[in-house]
N, C-alpha and C. Protein backbone atom coordinates (compact mmCIF):
# COMPACT_ATOMS: atom_id res chain seq x y z
N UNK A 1 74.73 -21.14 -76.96
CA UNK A 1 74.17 -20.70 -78.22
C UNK A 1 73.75 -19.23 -78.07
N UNK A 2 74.09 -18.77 -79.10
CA UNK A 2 73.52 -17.08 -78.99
C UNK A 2 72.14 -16.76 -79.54
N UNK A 3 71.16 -16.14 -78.80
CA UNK A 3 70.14 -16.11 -79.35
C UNK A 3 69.99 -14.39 -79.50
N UNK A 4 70.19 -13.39 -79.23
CA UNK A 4 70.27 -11.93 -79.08
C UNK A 4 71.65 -11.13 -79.06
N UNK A 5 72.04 -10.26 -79.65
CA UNK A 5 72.99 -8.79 -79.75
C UNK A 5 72.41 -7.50 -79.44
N UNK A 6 72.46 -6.86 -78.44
CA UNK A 6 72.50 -5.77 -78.49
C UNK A 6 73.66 -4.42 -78.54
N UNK A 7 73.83 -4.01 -79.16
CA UNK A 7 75.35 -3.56 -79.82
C UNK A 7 74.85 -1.99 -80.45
N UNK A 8 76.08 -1.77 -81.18
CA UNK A 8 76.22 -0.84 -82.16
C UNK A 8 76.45 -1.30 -83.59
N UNK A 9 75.95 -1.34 -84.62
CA UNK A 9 76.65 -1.44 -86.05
C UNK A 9 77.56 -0.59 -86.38
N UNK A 10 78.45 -1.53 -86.49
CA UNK A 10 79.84 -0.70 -87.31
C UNK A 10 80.08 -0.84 -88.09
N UNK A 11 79.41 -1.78 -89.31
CA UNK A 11 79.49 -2.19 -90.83
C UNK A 11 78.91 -2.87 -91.22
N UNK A 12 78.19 -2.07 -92.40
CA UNK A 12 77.07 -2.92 -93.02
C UNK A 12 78.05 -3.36 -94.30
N UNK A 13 77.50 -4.52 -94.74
CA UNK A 13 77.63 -5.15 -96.58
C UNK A 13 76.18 -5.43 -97.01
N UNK A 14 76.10 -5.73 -98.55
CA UNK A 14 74.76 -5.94 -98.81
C UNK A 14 73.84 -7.07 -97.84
N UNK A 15 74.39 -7.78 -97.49
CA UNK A 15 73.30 -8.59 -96.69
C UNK A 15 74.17 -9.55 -95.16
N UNK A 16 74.82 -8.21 -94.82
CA UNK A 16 75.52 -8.40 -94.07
C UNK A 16 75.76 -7.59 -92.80
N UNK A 17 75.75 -7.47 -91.45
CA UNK A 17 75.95 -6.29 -90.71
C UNK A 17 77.17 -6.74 -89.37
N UNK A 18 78.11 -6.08 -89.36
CA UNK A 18 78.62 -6.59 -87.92
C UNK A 18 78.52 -5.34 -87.20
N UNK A 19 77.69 -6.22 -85.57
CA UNK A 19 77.31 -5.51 -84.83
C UNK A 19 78.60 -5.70 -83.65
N UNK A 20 78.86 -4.39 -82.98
CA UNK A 20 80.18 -4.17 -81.71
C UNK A 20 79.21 -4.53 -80.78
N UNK A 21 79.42 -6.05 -79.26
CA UNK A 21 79.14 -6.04 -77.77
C UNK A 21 80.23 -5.42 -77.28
N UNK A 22 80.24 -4.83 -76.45
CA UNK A 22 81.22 -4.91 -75.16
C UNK A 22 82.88 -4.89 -76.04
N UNK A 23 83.11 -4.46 -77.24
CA UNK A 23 84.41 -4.26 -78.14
C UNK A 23 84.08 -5.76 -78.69
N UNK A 24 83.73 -6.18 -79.16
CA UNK A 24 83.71 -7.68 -79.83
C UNK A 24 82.37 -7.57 -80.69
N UNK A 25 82.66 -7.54 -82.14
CA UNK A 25 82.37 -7.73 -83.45
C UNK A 25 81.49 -9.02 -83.71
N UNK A 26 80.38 -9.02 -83.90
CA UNK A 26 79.85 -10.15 -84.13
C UNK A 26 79.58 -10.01 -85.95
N UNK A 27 79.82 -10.73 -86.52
CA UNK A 27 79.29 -10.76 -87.78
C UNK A 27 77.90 -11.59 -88.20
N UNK A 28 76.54 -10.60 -88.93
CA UNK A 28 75.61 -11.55 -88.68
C UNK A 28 75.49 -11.60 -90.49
N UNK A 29 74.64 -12.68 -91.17
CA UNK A 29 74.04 -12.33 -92.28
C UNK A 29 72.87 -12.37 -92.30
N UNK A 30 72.12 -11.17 -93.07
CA UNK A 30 70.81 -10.81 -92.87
C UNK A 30 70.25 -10.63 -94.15
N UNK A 31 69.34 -10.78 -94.17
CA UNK A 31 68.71 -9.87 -96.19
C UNK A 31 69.16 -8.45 -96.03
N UNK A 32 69.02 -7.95 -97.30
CA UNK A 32 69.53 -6.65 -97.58
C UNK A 32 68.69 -5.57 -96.88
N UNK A 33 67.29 -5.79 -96.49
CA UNK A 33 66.71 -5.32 -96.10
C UNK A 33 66.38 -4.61 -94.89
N UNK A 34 67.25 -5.92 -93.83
CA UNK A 34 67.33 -5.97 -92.30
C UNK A 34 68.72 -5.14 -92.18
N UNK A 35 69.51 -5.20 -93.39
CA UNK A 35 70.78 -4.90 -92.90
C UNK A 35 70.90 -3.10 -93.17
N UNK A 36 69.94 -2.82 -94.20
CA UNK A 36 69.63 -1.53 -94.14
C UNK A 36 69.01 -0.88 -92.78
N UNK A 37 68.31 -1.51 -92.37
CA UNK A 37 67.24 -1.34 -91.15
C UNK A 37 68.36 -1.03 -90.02
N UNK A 38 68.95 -2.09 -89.76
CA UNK A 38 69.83 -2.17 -88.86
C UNK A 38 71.28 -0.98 -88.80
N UNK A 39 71.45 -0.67 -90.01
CA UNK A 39 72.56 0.36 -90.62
C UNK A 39 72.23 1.53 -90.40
N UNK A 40 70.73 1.67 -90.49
CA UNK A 40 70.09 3.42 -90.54
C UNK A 40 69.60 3.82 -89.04
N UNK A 41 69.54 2.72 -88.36
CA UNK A 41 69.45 2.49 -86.73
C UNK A 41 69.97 3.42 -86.14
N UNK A 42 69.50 4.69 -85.24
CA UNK A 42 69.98 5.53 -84.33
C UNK A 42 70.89 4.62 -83.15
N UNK A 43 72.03 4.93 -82.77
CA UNK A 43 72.15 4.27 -81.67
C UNK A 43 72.00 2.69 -81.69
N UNK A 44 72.19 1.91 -80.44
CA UNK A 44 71.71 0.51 -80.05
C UNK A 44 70.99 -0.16 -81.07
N UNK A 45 70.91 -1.71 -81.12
CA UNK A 45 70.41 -1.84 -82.19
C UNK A 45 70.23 -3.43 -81.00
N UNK A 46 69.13 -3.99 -81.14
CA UNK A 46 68.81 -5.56 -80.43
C UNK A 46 68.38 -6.20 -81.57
N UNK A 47 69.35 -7.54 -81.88
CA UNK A 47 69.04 -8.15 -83.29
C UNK A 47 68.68 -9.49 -82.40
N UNK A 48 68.00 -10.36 -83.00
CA UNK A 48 67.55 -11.83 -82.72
C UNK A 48 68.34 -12.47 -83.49
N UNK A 49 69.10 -13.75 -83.01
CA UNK A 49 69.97 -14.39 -83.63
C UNK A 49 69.55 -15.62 -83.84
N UNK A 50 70.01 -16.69 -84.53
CA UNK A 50 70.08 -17.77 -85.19
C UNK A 50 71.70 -18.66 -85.39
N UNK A 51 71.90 -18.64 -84.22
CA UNK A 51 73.00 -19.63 -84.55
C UNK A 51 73.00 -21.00 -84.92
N UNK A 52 73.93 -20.83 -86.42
CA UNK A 52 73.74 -21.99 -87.03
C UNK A 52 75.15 -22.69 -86.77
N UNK A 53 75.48 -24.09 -86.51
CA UNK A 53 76.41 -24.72 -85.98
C UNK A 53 76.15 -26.05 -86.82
N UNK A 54 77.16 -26.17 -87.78
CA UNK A 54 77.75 -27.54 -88.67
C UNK A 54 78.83 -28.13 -88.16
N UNK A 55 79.19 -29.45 -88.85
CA UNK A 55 80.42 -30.20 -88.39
C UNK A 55 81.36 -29.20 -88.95
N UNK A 56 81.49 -28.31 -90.38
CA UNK A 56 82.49 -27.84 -90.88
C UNK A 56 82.32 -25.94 -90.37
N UNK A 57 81.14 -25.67 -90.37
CA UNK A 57 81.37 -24.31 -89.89
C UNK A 57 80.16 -24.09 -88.97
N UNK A 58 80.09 -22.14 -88.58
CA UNK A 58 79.50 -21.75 -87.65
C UNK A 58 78.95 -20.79 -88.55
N UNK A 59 77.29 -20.03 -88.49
CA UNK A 59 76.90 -18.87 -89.00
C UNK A 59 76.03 -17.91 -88.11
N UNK A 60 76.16 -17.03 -87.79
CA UNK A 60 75.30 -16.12 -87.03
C UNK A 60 74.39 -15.33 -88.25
N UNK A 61 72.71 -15.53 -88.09
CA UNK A 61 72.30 -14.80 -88.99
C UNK A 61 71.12 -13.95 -87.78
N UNK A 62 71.14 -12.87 -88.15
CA UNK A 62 70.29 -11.41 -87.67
C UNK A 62 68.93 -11.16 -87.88
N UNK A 63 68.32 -11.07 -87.36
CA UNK A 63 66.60 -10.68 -87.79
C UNK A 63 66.29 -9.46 -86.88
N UNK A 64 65.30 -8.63 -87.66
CA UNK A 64 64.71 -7.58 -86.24
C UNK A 64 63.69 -8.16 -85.57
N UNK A 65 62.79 -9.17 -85.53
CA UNK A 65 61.96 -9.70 -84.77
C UNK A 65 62.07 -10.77 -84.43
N UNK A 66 61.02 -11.72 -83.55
CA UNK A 66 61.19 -12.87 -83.19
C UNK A 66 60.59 -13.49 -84.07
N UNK A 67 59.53 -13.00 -84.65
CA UNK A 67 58.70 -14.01 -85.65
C UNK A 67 59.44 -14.15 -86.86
N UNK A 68 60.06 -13.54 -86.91
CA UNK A 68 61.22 -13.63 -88.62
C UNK A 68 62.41 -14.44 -88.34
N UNK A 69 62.63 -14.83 -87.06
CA UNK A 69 63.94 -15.44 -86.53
C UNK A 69 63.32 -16.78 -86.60
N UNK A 70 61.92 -17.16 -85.69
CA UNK A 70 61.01 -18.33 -85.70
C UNK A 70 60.52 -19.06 -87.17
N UNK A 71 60.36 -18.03 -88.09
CA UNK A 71 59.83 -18.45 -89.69
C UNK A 71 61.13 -18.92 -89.77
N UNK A 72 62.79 -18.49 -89.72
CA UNK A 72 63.78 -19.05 -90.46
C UNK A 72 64.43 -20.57 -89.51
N UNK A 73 63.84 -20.39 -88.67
CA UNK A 73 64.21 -21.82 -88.28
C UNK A 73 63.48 -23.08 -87.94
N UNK A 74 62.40 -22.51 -88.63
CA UNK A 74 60.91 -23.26 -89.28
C UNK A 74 61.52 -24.17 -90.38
N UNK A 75 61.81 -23.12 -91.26
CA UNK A 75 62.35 -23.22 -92.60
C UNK A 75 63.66 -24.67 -92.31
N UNK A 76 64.78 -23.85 -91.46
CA UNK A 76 65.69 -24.09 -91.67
C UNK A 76 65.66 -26.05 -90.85
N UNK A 77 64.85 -25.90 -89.73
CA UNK A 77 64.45 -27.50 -89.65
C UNK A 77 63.59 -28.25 -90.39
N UNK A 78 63.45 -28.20 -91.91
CA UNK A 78 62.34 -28.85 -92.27
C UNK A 78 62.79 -29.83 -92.92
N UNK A 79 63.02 -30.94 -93.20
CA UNK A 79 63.37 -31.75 -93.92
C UNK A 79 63.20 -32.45 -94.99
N UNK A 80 63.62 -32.61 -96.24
CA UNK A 80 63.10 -33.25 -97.39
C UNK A 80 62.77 -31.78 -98.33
């Protein structure tokens, strides 16, 4: 499971950023907010990840902190 990227951004979308490891493109989705953050980023950029893993697909989503990565998978295990 991926929990961290540290990379370069090579393309932002509105709530979207793919960050370059080592020549390999990760695509994350982020709010528009993070993805600005992450876009206007000098250099290196260390995103906290959230890999999400279904029977039908896979999603990598991006945060700049740990506590914003921890709130979404608060969220994202809650049930009912």
């Amino acid at each position: 499971m991926i929990g961290s990227l540290r990379g370069w951004v090579i393309h932002r979308r509105d709530a979207e950023v793919v960050v370059e490891v080592s020549g390999l493109g990760y695509r994350l989705s982020c709010t528009p907010s993070t993805a600005a953050a992450f876009a206007s980023a000098e250099g290196e950029v260390l995103v906290w990840v959230h890999h999400h893993r279904r029977e039908d697909a896979e999603a990598l989503f991006g945060f700049r902190d740990l506590d914003e990565r921890d709130t979404f998978e608060s969220l994202v295990g809650t049930h009912g």
